[in-house]
Protein backbone atom coordinates (compact mmCIF):
# COMPACT_ATOMS: atom_id res chain seq x y z
CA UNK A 1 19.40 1.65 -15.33
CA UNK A 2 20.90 -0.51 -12.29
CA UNK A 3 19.25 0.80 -8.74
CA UNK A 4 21.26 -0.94 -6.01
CA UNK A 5 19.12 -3.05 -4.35
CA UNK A 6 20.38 -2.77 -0.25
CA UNK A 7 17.35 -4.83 1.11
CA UNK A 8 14.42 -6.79 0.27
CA UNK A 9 11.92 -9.18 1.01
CA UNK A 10 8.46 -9.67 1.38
CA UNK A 11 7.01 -6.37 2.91
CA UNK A 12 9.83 -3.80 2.24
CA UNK A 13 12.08 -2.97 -0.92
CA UNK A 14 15.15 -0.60 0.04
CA UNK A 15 16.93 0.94 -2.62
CA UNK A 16 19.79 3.20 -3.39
CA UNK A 17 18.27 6.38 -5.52
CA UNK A 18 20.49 8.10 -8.23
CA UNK A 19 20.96 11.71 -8.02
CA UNK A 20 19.02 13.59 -10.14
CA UNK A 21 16.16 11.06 -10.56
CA UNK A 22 12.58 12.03 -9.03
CA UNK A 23 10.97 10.02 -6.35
CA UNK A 24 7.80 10.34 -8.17
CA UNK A 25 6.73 11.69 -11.21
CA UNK A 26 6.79 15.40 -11.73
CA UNK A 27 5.89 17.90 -14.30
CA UNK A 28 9.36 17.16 -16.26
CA UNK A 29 8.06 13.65 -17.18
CA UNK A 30 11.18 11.95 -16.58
CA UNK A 31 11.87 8.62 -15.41
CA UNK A 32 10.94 8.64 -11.62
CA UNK A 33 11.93 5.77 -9.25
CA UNK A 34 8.42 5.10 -7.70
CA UNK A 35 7.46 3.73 -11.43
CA UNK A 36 10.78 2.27 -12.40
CA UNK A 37 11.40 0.07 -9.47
CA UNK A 38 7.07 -1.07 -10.04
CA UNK A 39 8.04 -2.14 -13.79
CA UNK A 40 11.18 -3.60 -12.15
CA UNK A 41 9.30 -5.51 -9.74
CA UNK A 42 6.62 -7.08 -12.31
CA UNK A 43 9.32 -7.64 -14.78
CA UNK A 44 11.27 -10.01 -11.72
CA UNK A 45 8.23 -11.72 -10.30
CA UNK A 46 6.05 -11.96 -13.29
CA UNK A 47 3.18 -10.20 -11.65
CA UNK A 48 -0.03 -9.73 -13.84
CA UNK A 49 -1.85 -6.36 -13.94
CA UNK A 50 -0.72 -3.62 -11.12
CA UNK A 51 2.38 -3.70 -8.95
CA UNK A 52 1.78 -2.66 -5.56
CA UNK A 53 4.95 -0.55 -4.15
CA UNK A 54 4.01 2.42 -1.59
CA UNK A 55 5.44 5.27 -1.26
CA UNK A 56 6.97 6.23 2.22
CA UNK A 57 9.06 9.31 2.53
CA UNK A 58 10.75 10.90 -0.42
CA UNK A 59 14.17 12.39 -1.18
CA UNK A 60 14.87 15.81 -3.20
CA UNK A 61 15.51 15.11 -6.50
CA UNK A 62 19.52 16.08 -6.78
CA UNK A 63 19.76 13.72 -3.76
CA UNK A 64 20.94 10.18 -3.79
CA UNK A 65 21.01 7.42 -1.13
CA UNK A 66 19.03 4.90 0.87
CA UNK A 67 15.19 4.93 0.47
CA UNK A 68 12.69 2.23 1.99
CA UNK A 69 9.71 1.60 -0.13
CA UNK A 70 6.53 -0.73 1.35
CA UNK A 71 5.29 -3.69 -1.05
CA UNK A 72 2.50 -4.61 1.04
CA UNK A 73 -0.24 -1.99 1.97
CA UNK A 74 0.05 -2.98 5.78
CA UNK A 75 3.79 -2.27 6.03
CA UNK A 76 2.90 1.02 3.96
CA UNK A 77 0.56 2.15 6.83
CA UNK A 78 2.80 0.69 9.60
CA UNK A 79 5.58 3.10 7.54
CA UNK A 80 3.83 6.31 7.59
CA UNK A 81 2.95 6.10 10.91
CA UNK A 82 6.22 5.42 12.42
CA UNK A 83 7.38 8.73 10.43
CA UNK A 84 4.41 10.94 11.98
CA UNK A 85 5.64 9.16 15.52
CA UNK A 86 9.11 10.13 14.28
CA UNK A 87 10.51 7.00 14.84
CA UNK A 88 11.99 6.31 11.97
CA UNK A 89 15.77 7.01 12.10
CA UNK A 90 17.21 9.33 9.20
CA UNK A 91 20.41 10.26 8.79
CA UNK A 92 22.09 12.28 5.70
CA UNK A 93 25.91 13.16 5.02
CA UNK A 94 26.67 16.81 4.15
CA UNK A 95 29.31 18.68 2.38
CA UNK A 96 28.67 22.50 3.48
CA UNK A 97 31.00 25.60 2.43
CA UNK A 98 32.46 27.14 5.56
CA UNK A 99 32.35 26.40 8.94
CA UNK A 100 29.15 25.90 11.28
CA UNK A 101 29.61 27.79 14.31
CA UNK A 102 28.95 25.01 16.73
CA UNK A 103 30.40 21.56 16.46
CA UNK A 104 27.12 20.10 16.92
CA UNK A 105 23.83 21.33 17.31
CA UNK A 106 19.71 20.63 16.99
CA UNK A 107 18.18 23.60 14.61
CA UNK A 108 14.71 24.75 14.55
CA UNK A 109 13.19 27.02 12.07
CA UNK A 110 9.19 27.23 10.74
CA UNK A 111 9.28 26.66 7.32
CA UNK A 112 6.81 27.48 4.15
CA UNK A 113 6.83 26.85 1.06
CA UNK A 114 6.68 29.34 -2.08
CA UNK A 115 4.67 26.47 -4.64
CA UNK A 116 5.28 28.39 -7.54
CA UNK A 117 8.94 29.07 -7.36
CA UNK A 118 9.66 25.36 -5.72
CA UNK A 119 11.18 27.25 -3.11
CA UNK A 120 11.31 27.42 0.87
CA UNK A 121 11.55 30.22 3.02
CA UNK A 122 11.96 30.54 7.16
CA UNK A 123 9.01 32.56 8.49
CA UNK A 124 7.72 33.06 12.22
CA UNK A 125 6.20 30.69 14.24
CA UNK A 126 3.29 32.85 14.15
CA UNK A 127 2.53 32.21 10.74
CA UNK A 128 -0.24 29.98 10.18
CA UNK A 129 1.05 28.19 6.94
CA UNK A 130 4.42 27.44 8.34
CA UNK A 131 5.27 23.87 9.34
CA UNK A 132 8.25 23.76 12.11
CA UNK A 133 11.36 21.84 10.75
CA UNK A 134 14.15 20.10 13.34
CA UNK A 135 17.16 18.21 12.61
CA UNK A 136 20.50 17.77 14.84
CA UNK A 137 23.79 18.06 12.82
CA UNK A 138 27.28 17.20 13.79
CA UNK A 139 30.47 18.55 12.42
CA UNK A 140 32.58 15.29 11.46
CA UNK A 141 35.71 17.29 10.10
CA UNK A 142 37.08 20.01 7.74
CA UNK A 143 38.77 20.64 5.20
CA UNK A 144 39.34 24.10 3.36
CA UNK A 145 36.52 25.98 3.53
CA UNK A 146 34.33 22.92 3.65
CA UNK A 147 32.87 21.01 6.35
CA UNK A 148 31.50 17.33 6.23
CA UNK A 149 28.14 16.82 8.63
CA UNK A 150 26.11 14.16 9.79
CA UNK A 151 22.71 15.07 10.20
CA UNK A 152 19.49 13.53 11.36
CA UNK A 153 15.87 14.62 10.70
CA UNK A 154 13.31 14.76 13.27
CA UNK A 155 10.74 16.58 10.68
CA UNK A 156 10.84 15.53 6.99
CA UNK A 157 9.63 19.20 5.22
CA UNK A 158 10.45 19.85 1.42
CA UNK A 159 14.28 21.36 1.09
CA UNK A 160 14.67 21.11 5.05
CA UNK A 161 17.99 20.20 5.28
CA UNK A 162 18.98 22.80 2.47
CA UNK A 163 17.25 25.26 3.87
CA UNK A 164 18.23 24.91 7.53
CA UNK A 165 21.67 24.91 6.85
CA UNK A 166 21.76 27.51 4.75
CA UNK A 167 20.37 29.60 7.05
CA UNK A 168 22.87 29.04 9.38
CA UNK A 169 25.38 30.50 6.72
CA UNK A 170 26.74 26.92 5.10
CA UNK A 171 24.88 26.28 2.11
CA UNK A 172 24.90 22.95 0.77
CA UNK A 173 28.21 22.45 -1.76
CA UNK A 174 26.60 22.69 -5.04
CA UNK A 175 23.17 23.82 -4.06
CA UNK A 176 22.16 26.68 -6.30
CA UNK A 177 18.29 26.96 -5.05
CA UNK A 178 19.87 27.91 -1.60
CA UNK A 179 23.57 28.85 -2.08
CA UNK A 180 23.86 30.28 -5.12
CA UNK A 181 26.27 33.68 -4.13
CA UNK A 182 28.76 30.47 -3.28
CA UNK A 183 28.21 27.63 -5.32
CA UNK A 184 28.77 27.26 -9.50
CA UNK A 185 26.29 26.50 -11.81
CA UNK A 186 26.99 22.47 -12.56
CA UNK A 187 28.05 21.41 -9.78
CA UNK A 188 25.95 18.89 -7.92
CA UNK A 189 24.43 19.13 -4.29
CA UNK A 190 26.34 17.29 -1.97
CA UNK A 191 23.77 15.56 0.14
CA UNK A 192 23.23 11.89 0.69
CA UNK A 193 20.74 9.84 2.01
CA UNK A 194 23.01 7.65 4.25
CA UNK A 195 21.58 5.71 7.02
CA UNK A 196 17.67 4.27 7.82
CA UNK A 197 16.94 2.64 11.73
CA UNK A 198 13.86 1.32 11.93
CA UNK A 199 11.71 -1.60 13.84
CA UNK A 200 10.20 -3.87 10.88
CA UNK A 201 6.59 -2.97 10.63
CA UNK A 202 5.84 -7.00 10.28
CA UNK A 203 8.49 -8.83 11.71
CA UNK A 204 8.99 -6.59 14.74
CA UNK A 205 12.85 -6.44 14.84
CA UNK A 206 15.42 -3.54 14.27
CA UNK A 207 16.74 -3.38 10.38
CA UNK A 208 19.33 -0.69 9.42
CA UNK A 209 20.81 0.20 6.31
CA UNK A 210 23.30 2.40 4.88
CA UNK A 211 24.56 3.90 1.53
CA UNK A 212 27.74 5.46 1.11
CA UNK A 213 28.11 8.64 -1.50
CA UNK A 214 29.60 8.02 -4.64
CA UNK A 215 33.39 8.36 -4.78
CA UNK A 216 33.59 11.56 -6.37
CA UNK A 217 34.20 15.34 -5.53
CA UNK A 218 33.65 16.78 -3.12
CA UNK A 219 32.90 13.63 -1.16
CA UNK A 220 36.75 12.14 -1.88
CA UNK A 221 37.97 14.93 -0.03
CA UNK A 222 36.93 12.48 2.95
CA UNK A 223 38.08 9.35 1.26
CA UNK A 224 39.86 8.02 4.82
CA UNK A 225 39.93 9.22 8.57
CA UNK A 226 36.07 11.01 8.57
CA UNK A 227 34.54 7.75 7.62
CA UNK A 228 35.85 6.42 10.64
CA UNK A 229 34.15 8.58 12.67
CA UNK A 230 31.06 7.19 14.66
CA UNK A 231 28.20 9.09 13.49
CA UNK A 232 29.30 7.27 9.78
CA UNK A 233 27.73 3.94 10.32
CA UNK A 234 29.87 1.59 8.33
């Protein structure tokens, strides 16, 4: 399997994940990235014994995109907390059905999670085993009844973006967990890990990356004048 490599060096390994491949392994024993890229990294430097690669933030399984892994255990800690500080700069690319309501807007809902149906409901913000959930979306254009969004998380809780926008009334294209009186079975979700802002957690300066999504439906209904648009960082 080739995993597009969009950064590297000595403390940080930033990769682009395939959809459908878990972050980590999970009860389905598949291939999972967090063990790939470690076999991948002792294969390349001909490390003996264990590979060192920490685990940041993760990425739902059907989505693909940029994700920053730590190779040394002090960029690993310097990681996490810039994530709990919120500092750490995430943005995703959406394909919705319909239309949001508001061109742009910051959502808030308090979120728990069902563990044995791998599922995530909105609840009160009285309830003691919800965990509040923010992101700001923006509307980059339309087409049919489908809408292409940039969003940014503030929070990182399981299914947030799926869940957050499907409350709103656009499901994710292809999302049948959260959509699925408007989506097909087979299709695939339409979200993608685009864009990571960060300050190096050793070298003190500001690194960015981006991924683009893969140049096939329904992302190639945007194929020229969205991309252009500033919240797509080229």
């Amino acid at each position: 399997m080739n995993i597009p490599i969009l950064y590297e060096d000595n403390h940080l390994l930033v990769v682009e994940k395939p959809v459908n491949m878990p972050v980590q392994k999970d009860k389905t024993e598949d291939d999972d990235l967090h063990n790939f890229l470690k076999r991948d990294l002792k294969i390349r430097y001909q490390k003996p014994g264990n590979v060192y690669l920490g685990l940041v933030h993760r990425l739902d399984r059907p989505v693909g995109g940029a994700i920053v892994f730590a190779k040394t255990s002090k960029a690993a800690s310097r990681l996490s907390d810039m994530l709990r500080r919120r500092v750490i700069h995430r943005k995703y690319l959406a394909v919705v059905r319909g239309v949001p309501l508001k061109r742009e807007a910051t959502l808030e809902h308090y979120l728990v999670k069902n563990r044995r149906k791998n599922k995530v409901f909105t609840t009160s913000p009285g309830d003691k085993q919800a965990k509040k959930a923010v992101l700001d979306y923006e509307v980059l254009d339309v087409t049919g009844d489908m809408s292409l969004l940039s969003v940014e998380l503030h929070t990182g809780r399981p299914h947030q973006i799926r869940v957050q926008l499907a409350e709103t009334g656009c499901p994710l294209y292809g999302d049948q967990k959260y959509g699925g009186h408007t989506n097909k079975i087979g299709e695939q979700i339409a979200l993608w890990a685009h864009y990571l802002q960060f300050e190096h957690p050793v070298k003190k300066e500001p690194v960015s990356f981006h991924s683009k999504p893969p140049k096939k439906h329904p992302w190639t209904q945007w194929s020229t004048g969205a991309w252009h648009h500033p919240n797509f960082v080229e």
